[in-house]
Protein backbone atom coordinates (compact mmCIF):
# COMPACT_ATOMS: atom_id res chain seq x y z
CA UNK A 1 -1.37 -105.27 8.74
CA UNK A 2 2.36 -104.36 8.34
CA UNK A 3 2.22 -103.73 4.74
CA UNK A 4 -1.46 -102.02 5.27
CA UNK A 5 -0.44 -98.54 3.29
CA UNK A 6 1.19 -100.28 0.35
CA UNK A 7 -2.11 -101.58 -0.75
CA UNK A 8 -4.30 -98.43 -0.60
CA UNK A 9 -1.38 -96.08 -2.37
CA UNK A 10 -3.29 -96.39 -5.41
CA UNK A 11 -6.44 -95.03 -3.87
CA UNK A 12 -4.62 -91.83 -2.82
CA UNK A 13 -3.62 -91.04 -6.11
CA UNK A 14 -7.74 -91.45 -7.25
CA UNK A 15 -8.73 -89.73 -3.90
CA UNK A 16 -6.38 -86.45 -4.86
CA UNK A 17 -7.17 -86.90 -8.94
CA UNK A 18 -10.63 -86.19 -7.61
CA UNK A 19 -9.89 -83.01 -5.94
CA UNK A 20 -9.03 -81.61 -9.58
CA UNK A 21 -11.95 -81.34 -11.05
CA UNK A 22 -10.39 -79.14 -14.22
CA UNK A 23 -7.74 -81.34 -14.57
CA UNK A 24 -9.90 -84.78 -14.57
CA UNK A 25 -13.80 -84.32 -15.35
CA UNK A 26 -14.78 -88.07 -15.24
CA UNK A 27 -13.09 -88.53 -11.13
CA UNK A 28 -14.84 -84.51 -10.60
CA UNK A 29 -18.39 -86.51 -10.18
CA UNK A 30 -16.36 -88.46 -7.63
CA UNK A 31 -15.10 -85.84 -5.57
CA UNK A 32 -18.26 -83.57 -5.94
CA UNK A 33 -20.33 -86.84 -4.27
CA UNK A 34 -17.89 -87.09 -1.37
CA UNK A 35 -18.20 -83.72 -0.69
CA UNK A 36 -14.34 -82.73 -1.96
CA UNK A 37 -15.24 -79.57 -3.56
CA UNK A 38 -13.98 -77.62 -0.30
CA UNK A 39 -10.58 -78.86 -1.39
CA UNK A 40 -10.31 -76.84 -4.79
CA UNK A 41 -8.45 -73.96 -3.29
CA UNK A 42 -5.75 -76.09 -2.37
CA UNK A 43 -5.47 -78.11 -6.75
CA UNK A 44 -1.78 -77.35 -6.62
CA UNK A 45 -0.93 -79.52 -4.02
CA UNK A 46 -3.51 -81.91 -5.01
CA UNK A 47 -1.43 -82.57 -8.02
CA UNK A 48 1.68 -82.47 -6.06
CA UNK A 49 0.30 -85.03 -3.55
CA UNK A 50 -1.07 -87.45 -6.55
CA UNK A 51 2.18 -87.52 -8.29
CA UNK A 52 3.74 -88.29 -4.49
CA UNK A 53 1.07 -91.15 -4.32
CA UNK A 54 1.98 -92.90 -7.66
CA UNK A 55 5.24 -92.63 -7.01
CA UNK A 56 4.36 -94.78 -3.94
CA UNK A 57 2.43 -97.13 -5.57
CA UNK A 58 5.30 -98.03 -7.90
CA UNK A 59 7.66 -98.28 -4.82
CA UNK A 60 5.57 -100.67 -3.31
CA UNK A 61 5.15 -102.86 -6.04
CA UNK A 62 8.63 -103.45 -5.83
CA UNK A 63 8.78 -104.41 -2.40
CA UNK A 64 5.77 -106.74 -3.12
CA UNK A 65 7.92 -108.57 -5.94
CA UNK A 66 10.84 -108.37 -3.79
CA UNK A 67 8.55 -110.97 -1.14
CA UNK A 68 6.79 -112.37 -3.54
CA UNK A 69 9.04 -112.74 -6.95
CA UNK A 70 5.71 -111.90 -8.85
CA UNK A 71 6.96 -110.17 -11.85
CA UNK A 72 3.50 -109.55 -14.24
CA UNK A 73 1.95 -107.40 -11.66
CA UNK A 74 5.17 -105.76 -10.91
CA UNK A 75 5.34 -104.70 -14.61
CA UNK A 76 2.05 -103.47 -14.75
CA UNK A 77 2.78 -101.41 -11.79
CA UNK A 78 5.76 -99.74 -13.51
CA UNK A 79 4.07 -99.74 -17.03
CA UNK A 80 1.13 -98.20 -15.45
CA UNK A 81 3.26 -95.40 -13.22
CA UNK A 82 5.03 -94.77 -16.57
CA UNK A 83 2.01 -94.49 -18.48
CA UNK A 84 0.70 -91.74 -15.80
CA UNK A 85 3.71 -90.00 -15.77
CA UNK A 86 3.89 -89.62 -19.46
CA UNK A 87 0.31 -88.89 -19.93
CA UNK A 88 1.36 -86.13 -17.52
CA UNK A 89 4.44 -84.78 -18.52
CA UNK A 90 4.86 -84.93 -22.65
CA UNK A 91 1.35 -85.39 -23.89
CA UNK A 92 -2.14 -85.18 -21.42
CA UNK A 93 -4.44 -86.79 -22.37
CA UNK A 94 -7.48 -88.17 -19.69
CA UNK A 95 -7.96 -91.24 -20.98
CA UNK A 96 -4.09 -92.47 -21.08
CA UNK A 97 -4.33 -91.07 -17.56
CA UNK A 98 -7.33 -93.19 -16.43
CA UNK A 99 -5.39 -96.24 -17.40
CA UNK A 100 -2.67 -95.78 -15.43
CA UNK A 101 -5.05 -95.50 -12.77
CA UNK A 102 -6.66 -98.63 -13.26
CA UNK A 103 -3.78 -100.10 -13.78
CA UNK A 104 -2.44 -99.25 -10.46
CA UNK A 105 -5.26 -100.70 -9.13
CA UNK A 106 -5.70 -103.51 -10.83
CA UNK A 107 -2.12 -104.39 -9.76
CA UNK A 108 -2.86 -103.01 -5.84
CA UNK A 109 -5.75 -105.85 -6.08
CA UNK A 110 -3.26 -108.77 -7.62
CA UNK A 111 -0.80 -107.91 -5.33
CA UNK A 112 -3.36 -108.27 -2.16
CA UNK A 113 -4.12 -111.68 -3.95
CA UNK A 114 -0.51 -113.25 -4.44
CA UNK A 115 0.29 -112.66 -1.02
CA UNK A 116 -2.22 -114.14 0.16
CA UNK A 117 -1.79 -117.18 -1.28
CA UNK A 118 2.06 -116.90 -0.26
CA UNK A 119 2.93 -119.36 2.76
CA UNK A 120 3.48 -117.21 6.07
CA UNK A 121 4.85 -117.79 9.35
CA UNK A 122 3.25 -119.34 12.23
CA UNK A 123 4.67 -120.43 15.64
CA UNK A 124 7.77 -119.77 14.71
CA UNK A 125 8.05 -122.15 11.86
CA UNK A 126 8.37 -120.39 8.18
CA UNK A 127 8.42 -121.75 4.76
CA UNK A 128 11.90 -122.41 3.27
CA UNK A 129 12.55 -119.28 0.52
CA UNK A 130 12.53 -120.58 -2.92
């Protein structure tokens, strides 16, 4: 539960892609079902708060491979943050931008699965660090 928000960072950035429906039509279907339209007036800090999310989700991958010395899904974190950040700054494209997204996510997922399969502490008595 203490690393609870590191895992769902990559949901954010989804949850406020959605609210743009201009800027992403394939997550607009998304938001429209949820009900998100209400949030259009406010697509500039949508896109604020998005690139504020990924941002997160690449900072937590680190501090996942700093516990858990994981290094493939901590480089498809950062190549997938890149990726996003590119496809957003020097040449948009959707698609590009979708795959950073499932990257994230796909990484958000392995991470959740490395650690737990990492040895934790019970009663006091913790693994020896590698």
């Amino acid at each position: 539960m203490k690393y609870l928000i590191e895992k769902f960072t990559p949901f954010g950035a989804i949850f406020a892609a959605a609210i743009c429906p201009a800027c992403f039509p394939a997550l607009a279907g998304l938001g429209s079902a949820f009900g998100l339209t209400f949030f259009v007036h406010y697509e500039k800090e949508a896109l604020i708060i998005m690139q504020l999310f990924i941002a997160l989700s690449v900072f937590f991958a680190f501090l996942s491979y700093k516990r858990t010395k994981y290094t493939i899904s901590f480089a498809i974190s950062i190549l997938s943050g890149g990726v996003m950040f590119f496809s957003w700054y020097v040449i948009y494209h959707p698609f590009v931008f979708y795959a950073g997204i499932f990257g994230l996510i796909i990484s958000a997922f392995w991470n959740i699965w490395i650690e737990r399969k990492l040895p934790s502490c019970k009663d006091g008595i913790c693994a020896p660090k590698k």
